[in-house]
Each structure stands twice: as C-alpha cells, then as structure tokens.
C-alpha atoms as a PDB file:
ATOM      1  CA  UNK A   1      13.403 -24.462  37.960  1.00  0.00           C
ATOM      2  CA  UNK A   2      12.327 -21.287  40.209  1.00  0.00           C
ATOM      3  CA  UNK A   3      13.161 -18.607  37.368  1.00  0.00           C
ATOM      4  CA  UNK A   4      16.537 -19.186  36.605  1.00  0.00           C
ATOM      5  CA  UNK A   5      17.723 -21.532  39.371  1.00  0.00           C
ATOM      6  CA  UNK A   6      18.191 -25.558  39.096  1.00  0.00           C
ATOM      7  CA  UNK A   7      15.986 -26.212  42.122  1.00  0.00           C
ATOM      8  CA  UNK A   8      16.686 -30.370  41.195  1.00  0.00           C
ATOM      9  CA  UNK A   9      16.404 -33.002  38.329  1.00  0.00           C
ATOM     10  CA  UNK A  10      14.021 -35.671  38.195  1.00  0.00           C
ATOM     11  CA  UNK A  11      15.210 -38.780  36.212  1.00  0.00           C
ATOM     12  CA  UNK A  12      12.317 -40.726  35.285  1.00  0.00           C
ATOM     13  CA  UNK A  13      11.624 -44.557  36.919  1.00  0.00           C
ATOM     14  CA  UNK A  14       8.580 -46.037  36.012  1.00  0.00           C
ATOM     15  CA  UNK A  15       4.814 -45.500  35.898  1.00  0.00           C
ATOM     16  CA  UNK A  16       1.972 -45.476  38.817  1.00  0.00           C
ATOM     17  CA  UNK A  17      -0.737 -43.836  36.695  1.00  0.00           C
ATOM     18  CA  UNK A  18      -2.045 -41.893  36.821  1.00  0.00           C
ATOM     19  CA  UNK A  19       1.436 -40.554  38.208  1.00  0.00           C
ATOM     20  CA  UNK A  20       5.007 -40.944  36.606  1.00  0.00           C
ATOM     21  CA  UNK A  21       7.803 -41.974  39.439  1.00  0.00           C
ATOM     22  CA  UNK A  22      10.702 -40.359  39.320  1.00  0.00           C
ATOM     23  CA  UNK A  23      14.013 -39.832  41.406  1.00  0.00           C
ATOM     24  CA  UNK A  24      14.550 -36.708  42.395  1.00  0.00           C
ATOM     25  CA  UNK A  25      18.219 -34.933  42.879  1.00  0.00           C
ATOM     26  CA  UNK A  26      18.458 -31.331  44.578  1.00  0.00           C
ATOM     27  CA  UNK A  27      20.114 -28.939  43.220  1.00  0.00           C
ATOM     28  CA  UNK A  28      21.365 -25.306  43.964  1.00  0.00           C
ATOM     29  CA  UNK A  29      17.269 -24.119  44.805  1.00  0.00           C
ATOM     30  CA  UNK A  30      16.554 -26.628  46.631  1.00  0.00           C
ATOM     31  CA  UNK A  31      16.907 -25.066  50.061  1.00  0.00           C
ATOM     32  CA  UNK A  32      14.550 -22.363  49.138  1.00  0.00           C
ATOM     33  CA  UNK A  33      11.434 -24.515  48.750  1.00  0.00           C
ATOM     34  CA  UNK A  34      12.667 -27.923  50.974  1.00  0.00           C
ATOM     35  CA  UNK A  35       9.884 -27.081  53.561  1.00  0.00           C
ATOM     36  CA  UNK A  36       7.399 -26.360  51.351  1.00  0.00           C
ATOM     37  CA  UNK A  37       7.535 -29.980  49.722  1.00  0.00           C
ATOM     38  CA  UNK A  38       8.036 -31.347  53.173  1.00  0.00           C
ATOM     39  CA  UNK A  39       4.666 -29.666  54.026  1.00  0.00           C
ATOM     40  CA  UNK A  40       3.057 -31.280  51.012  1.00  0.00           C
ATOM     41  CA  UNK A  41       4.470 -34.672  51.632  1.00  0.00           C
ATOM     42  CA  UNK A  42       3.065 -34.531  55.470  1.00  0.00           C
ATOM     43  CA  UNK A  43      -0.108 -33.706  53.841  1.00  0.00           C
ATOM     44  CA  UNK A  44      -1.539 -36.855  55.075  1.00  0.00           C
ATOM     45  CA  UNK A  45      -5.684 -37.723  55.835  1.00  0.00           C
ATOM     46  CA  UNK A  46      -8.939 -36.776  55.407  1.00  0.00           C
ATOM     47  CA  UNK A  47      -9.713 -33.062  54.215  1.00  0.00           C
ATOM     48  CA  UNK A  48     -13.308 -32.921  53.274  1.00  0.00           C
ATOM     49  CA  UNK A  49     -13.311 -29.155  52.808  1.00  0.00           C
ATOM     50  CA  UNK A  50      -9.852 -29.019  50.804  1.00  0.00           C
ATOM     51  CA  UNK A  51      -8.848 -26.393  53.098  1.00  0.00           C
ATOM     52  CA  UNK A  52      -5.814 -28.170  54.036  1.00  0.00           C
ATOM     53  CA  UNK A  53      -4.568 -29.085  50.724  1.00  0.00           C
ATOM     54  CA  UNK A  54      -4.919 -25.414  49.641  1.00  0.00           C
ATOM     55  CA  UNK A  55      -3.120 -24.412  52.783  1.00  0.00           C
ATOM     56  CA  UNK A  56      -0.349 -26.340  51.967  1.00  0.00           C
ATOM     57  CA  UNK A  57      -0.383 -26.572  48.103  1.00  0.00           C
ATOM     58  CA  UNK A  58      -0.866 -22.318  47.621  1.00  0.00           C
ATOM     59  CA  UNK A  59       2.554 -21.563  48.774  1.00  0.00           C
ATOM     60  CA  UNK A  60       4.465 -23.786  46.160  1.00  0.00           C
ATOM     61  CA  UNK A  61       1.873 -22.184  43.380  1.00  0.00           C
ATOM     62  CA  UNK A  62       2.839 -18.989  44.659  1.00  0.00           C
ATOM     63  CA  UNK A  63       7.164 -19.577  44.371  1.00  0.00           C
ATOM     64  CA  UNK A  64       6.283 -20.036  40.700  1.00  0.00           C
ATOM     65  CA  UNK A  65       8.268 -23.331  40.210  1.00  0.00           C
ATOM     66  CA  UNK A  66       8.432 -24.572  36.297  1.00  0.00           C
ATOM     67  CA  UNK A  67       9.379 -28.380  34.794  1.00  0.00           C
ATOM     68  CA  UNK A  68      11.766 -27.738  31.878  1.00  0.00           C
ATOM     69  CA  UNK A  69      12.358 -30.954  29.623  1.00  0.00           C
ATOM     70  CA  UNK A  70      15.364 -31.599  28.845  1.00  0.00           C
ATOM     71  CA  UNK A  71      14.714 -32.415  25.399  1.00  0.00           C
ATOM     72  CA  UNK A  72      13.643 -28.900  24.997  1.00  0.00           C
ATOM     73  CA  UNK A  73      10.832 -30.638  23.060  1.00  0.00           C
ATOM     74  CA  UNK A  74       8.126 -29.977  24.928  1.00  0.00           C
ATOM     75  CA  UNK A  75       7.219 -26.892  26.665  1.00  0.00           C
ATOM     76  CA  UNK A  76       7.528 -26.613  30.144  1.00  0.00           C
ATOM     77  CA  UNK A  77       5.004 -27.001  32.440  1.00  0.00           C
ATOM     78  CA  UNK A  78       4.097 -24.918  35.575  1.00  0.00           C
ATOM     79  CA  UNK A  79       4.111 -26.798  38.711  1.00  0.00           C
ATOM     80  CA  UNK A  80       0.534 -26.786  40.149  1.00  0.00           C
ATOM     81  CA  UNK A  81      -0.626 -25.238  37.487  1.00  0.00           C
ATOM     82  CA  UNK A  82      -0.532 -27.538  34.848  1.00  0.00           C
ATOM     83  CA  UNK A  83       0.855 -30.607  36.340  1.00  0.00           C
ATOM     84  CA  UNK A  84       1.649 -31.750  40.001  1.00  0.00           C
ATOM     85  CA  UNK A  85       4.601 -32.496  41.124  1.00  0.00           C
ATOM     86  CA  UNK A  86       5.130 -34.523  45.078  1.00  0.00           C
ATOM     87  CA  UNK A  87       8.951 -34.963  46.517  1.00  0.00           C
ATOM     88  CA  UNK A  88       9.898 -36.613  49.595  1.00  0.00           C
ATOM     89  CA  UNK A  89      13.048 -37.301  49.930  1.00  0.00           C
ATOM     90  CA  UNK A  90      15.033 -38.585  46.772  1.00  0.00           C
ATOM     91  CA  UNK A  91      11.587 -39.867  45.608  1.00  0.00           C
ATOM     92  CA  UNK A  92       8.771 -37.543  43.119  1.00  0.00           C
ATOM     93  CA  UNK A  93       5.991 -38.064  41.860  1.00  0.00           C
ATOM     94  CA  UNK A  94       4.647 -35.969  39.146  1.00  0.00           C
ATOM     95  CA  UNK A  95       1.493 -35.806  36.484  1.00  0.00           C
ATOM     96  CA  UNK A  96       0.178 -33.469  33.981  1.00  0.00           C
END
C-alpha cells in the first residue's frame, strides 16, 4: 500500500531464507513506484561503500510504502524499514 492505494498483492510461493518468494500482481499504484523497483532490481554488483544501494534504496523509503496482511493479524510492516521487499517483474522477494 502507498497510504491508501493498492500498489499490488503478493501471494506467497515458497521459502529462500532468509527471504520468502512471492508472486507479485500490480495493482492501481503500481505505476507510481514501477521505476523505482526497476532501479532496485538493476541494482546488480559490487558496492563496497553502500553508496549505491542507498542511492537506489532511499527513494522507495522515502514514498512510504507499507505491507498490510491480509489476515489483519499482524501489523503491517513498513517497507525498508522493517522488512525488505525486491519485485521484478511478476516475481518478489520479501523479509522482515
């Protein structure tokens, strides 16, 4: 979710730990934050300063996205906050 806005559903599919797999289906949000996961997925290679992760993971922290269960058992997490959360394509990969 970005506030109140389905950005796209992740259905869980197995386990890579320390990351879960999951598919991932956009939804109405999605546009708004596409490039921004492309970015991170190109995110490729050595960075021995972390310069380039922060380059690229900073702007998703700062679009405030959250993972809302749909249990509504658990609370939901902030994406790169308190979990991460990687989508190329149809695929994610998330842990927290």
């Amino acid at each position: 979710m970005r506030g109140e806005v389905l950005v796209g559903e992740l259905s869980e599919e197995g386990c890579d730990q320390p990351f879960f797999l999951a598919r991932f289906t956009p939804g109405p949000g999605w546009e708004g934050v596409r490039a921004l996961f492309e970015a991170r997925a190109a995110f490729r290679g050595p960075d021995p300063d972390g310069s380039r992760f922060v380059a690229v993971v900073k702007p998703l922290q700062d679009v405030e996205l959250t993972l809302v269960p749909v249990d509504g058992e658990r609370p939901p997490l902030h994406v790169f906050k308190n979990c991460m959360l990687n989508i190329d394509g149809s695929k994610a990969r998330f842990r927290y």
